[in-house]
Protein backbone atom coordinates (compact mmCIF):
# COMPACT_ATOMS: atom_id res chain seq x y z
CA UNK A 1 0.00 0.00 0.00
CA UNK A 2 1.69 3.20 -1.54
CA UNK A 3 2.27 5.56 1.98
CA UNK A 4 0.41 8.55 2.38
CA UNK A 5 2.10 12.17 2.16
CA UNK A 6 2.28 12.21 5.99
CA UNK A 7 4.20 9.02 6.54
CA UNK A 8 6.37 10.78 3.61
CA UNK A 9 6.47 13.82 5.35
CA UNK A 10 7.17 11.84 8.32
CA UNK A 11 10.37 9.86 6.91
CA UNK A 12 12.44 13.10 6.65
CA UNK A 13 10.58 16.06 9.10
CA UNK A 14 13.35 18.00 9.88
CA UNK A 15 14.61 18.47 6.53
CA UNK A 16 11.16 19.30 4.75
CA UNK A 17 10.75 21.17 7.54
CA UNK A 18 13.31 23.54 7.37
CA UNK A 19 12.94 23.59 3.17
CA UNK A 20 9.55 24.70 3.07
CA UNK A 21 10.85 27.39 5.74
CA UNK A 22 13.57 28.34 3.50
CA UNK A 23 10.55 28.86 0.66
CA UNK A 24 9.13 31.05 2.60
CA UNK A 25 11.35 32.98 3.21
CA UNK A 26 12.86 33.16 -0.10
CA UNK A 27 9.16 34.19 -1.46
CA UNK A 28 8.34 36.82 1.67
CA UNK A 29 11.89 38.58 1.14
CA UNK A 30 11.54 38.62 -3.02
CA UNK A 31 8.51 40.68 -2.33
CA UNK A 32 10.22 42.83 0.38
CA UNK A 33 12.98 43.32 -2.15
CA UNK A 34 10.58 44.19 -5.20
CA UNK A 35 8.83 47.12 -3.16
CA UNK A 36 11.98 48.50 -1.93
CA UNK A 37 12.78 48.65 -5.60
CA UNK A 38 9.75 50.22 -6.48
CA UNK A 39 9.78 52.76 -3.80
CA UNK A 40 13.09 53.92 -4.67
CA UNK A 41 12.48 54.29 -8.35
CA UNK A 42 9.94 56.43 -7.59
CA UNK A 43 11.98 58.89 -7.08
CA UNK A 44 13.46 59.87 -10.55
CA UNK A 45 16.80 61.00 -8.37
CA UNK A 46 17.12 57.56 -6.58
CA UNK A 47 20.45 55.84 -7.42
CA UNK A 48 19.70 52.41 -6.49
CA UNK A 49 21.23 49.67 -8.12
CA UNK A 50 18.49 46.82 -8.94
CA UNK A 51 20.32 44.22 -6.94
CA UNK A 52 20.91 45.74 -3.95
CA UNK A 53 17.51 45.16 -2.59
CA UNK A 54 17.95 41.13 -3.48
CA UNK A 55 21.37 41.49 -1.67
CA UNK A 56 19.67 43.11 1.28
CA UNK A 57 16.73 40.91 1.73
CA UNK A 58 18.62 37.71 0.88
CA UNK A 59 20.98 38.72 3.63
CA UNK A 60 18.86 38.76 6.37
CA UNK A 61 17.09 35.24 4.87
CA UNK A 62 20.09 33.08 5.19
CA UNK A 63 21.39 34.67 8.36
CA UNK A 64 17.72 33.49 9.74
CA UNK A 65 18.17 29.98 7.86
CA UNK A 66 21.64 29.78 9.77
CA UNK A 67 20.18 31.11 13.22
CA UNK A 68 17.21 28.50 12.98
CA UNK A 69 18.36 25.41 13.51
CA UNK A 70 19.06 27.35 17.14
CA UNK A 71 16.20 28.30 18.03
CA UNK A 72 14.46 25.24 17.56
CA UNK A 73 16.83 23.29 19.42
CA UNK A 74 15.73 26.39 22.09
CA UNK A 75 12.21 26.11 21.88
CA UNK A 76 12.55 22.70 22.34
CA UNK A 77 14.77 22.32 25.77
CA UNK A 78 12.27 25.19 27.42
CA UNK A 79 8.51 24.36 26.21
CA UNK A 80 6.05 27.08 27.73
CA UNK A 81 4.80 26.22 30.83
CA UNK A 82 2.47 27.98 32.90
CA UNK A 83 4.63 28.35 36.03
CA UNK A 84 7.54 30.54 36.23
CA UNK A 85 6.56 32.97 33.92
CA UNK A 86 9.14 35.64 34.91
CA UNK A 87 11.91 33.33 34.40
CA UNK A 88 10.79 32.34 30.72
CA UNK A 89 9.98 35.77 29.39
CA UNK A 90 13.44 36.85 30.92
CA UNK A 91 15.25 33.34 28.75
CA UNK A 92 13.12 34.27 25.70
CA UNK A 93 14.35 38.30 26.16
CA UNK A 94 17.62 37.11 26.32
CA UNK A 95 17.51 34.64 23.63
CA UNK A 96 16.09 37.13 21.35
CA UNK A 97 19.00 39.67 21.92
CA UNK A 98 21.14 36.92 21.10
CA UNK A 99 19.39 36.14 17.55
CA UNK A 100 19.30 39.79 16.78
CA UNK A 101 23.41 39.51 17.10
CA UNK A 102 23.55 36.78 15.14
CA UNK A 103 21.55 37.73 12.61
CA UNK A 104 23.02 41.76 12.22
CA UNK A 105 26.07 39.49 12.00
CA UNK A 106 25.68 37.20 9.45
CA UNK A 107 23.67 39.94 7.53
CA UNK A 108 26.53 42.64 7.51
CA UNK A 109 29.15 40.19 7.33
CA UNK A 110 27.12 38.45 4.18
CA UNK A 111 26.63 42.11 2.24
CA UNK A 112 30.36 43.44 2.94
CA UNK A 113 31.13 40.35 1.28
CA UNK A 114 29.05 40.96 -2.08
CA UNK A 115 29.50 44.57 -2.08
CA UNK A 116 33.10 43.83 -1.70
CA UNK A 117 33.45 41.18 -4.92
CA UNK A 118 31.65 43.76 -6.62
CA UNK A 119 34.10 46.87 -5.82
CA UNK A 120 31.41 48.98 -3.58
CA UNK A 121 31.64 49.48 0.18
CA UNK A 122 28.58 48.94 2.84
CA UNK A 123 27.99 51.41 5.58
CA UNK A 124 25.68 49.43 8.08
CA UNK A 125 25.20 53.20 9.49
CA UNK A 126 25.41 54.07 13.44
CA UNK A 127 25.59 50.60 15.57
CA UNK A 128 23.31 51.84 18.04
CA UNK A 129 20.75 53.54 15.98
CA UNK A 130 20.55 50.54 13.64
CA UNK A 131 20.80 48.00 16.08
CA UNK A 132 17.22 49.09 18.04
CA UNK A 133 15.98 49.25 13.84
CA UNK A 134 17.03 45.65 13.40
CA UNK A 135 16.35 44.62 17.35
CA UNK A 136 12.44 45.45 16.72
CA UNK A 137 11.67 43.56 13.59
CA UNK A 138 13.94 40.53 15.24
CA UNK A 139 11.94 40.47 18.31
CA UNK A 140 8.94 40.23 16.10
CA UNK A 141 10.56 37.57 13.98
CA UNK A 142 11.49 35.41 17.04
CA UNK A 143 7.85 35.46 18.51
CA UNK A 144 6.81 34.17 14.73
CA UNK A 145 9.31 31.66 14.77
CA UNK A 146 8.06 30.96 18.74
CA UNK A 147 4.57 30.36 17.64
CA UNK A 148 5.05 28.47 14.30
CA UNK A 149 7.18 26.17 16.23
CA UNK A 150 4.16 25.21 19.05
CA UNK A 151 1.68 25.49 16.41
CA UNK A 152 3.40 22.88 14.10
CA UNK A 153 4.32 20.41 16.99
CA UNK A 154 0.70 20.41 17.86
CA UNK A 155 -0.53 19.62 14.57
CA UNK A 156 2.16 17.13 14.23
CA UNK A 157 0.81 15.83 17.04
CA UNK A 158 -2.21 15.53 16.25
CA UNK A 159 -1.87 14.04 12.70
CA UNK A 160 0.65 11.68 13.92
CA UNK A 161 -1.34 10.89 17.40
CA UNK A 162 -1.00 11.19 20.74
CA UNK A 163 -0.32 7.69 23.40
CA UNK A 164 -2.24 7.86 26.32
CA UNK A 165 -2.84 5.34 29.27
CA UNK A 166 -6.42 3.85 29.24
CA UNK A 167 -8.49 5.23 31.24
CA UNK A 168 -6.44 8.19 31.89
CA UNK A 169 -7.88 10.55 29.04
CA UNK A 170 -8.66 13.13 30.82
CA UNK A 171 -5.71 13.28 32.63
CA UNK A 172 -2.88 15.48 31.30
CA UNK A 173 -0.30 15.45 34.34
CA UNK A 174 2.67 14.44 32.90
CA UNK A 175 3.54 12.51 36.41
CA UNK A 176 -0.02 10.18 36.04
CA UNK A 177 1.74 6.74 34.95
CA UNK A 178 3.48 7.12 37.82
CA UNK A 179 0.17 6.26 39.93
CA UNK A 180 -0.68 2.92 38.15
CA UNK A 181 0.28 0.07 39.89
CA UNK A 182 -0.17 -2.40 37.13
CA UNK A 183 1.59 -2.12 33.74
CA UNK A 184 -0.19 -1.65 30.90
CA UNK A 185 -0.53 -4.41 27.80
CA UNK A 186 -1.76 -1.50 25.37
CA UNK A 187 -1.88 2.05 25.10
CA UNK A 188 -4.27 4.23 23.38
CA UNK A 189 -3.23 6.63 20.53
CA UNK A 190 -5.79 9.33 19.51
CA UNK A 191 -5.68 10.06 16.15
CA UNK A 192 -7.37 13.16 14.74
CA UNK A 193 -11.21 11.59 14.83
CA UNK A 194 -9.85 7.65 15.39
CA UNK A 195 -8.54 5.88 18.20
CA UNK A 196 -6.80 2.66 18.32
CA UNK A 197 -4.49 0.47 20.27
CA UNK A 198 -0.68 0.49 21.13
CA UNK A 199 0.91 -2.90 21.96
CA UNK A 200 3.42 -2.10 24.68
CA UNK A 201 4.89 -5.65 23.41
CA UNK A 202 5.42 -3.71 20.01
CA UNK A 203 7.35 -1.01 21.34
CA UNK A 204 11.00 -1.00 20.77
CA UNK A 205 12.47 1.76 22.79
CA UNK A 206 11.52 5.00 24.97
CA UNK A 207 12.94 8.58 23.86
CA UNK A 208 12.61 11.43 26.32
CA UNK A 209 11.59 14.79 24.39
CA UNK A 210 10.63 18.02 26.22
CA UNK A 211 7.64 16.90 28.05
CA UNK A 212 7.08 14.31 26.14
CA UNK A 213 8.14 10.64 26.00
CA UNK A 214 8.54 9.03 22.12
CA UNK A 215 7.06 5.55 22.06
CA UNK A 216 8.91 3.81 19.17
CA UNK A 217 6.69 1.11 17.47
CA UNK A 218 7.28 -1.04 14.06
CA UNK A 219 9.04 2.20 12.52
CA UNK A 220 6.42 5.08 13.98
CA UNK A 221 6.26 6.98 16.56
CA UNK A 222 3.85 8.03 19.47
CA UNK A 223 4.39 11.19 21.44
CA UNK A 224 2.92 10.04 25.34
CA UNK A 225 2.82 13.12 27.50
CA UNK A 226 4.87 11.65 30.81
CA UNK A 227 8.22 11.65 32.06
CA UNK A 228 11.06 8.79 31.17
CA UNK A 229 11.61 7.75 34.30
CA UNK A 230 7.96 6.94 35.45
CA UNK A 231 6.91 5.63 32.19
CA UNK A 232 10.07 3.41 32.85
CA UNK A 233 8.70 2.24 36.12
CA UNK A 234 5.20 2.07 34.71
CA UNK A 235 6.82 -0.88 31.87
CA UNK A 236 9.38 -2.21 33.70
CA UNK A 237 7.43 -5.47 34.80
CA UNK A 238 6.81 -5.64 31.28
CA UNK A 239 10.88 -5.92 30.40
CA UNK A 240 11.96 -2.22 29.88
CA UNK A 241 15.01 -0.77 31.43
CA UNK A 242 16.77 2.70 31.38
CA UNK A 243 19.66 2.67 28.97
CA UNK A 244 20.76 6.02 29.14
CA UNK A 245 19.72 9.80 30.52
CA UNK A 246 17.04 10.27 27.89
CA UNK A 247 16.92 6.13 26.47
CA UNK A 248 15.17 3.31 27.64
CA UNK A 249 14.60 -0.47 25.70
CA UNK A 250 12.12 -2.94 25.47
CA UNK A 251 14.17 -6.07 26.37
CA UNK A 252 12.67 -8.50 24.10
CA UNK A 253 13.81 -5.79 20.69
CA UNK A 254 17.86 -6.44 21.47
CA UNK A 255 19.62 -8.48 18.86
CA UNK A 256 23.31 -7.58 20.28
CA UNK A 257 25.04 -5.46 22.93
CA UNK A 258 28.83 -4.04 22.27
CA UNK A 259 30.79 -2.51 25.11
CA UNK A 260 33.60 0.30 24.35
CA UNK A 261 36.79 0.29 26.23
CA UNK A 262 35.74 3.69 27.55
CA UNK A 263 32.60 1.98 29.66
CA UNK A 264 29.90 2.88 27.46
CA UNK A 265 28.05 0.57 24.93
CA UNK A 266 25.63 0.58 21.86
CA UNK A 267 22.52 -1.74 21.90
CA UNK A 268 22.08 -3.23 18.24
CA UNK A 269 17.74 -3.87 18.15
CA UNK A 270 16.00 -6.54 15.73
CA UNK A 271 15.01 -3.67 13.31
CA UNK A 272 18.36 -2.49 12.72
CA UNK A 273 18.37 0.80 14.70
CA UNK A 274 21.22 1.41 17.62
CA UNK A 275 20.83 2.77 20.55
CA UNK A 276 23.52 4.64 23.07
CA UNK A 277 23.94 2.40 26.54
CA UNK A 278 25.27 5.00 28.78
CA UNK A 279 28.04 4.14 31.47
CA UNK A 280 25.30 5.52 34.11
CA UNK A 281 23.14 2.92 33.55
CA UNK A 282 25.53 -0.46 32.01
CA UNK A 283 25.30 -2.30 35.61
CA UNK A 284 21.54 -1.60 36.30
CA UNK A 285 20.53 -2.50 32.54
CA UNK A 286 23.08 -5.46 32.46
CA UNK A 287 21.71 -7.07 36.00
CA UNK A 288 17.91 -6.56 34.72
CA UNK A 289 18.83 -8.04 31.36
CA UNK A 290 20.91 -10.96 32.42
CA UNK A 291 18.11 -11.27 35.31
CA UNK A 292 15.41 -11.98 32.03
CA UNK A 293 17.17 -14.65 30.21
């Protein structure tokens, strides 16, 4: 059965991802650079050369391309929460200075560069003056690139499901697995308008992310809002163990274990993927392993 676009999409996320941001871009700064063309030229006086706008606006795109990959990785380590609000506006305030620098940066350093191969000079103008111009559209930028980050990871989400305990569906406390005393044979993933069943059997390995925990199943993946370690306790009568700080394995998915001369390891699974065993947790993992055969 041919796969859908999603599961296509789903194969390579990061890097469609960040090309259909870079197509964005490219189209939202070609029109910035057209009307600062046009608004020159219409002044008969003006002595604008046509590709300075393009240099201009492409500029400031790739220095945001190149800044990106940064803030996501940001966004990611400190998720909104609705608890120590000061703290996050004053990481986000300071964050967004930070991308302003990088971006006037990369910007000025980028048009020096072309106005220099083509035998002009750039004057970036007064550093204060044109750093509060630049700092205000940044800001601005960053709180787009804040919000299209949440929105997309919620309709990812929700096209690729959410894993819940059953029975717990209305309960979003990221600590509730932790109050189950049995472990579970299934879980439930909602789906957009469908829900169906999880085999915990079926799942391979555990992947902390943000406030999240990645249930890896038969090549997909369900997002279950919890913590590692509880959902860890929650499956560990069914054979799961903590492999390292953000890993944990389904026993029964191992082909082969290695061991480095440096203490740590890497966990070869049936499907071919392989997985980080972490010094931290060898002796634990090893005793519960050994303890299962």
């Amino acid at each position: 059965m041919a796969k859908n676009w999603f599961e296509l999409f789903d194969q390579h996320k990061v890097l469609y991802s960040y090309l259909l941001f870079a197509l964005y871009l490219l189209i939202n700064n070609s029109i910035n650079a057209s009307s600062v063309w046009m608004e020159h030229h219409r002044d008969p006086f003006s002595t604008l050369q046509w590709w300075e706008p393009l240099v201009w606006e492409y500029s400031s795109a790739i220095g945001t391309l190149i800044l990106t990959p940064f803030l996501v990785w940001f966004f990611h380590k400190v998720p909104p929460r609705f608890n120590a609000v000061r703290w996050q506006l004053s990481l986000h305030f300071v964050a967004s200075l930070l991308f302003c620098i990088g971006h006037i940066s990369l910007m000025v350093a980028l048009r020096k560069l072309v106005y220099g191969l083509l035998g002009r000079g750039y004057d970036f103008g007064p550093l204060a003056r044109e750093f509060f111009y630049e700092y205000r559209k940044d800001v601005w930028g960053y709180l787009f690139l804040f919000a299209l980050f949440h929105i997309a990871q919620f309709i990812y989400r929700r096209l690729k499901g959410d894993a819940m305990l059953i029975g717990a569906e209305q309960n979003e406390d990221t600590t509730a697995v932790s109050h189950n005393t049995s472990s579970p044979e299934h879980f439930l993933v909602r789906k957009l308008d469908k829900e169906f069943l999880v085999k915990v059997d079926d799942i391979d390995w555990l992947e902390s992310s943000g406030n999240y925990v990645n249930l890896h199943s038969k090549g997909r993946i369900y997002p279950l809002r919890a913590t590692l370690a509880n959902t860890v306790e929650l499956l560990q009568h069914k054979g799961f163990s903590r492999i390292h700080r953000s890993l944990a394995i389904n026993h029964h998915a191992i082909h082969s274990i290695s061991y480095d001369p440096s203490g740590d390891g890497e966990i070869l699974l049936n499907s071919g993927e392989r997985l980080n065993l972490s010094r931290r947790f060898k002796d634990e993992f090893r005793a519960r392993f050994q303890g299962k055969l």
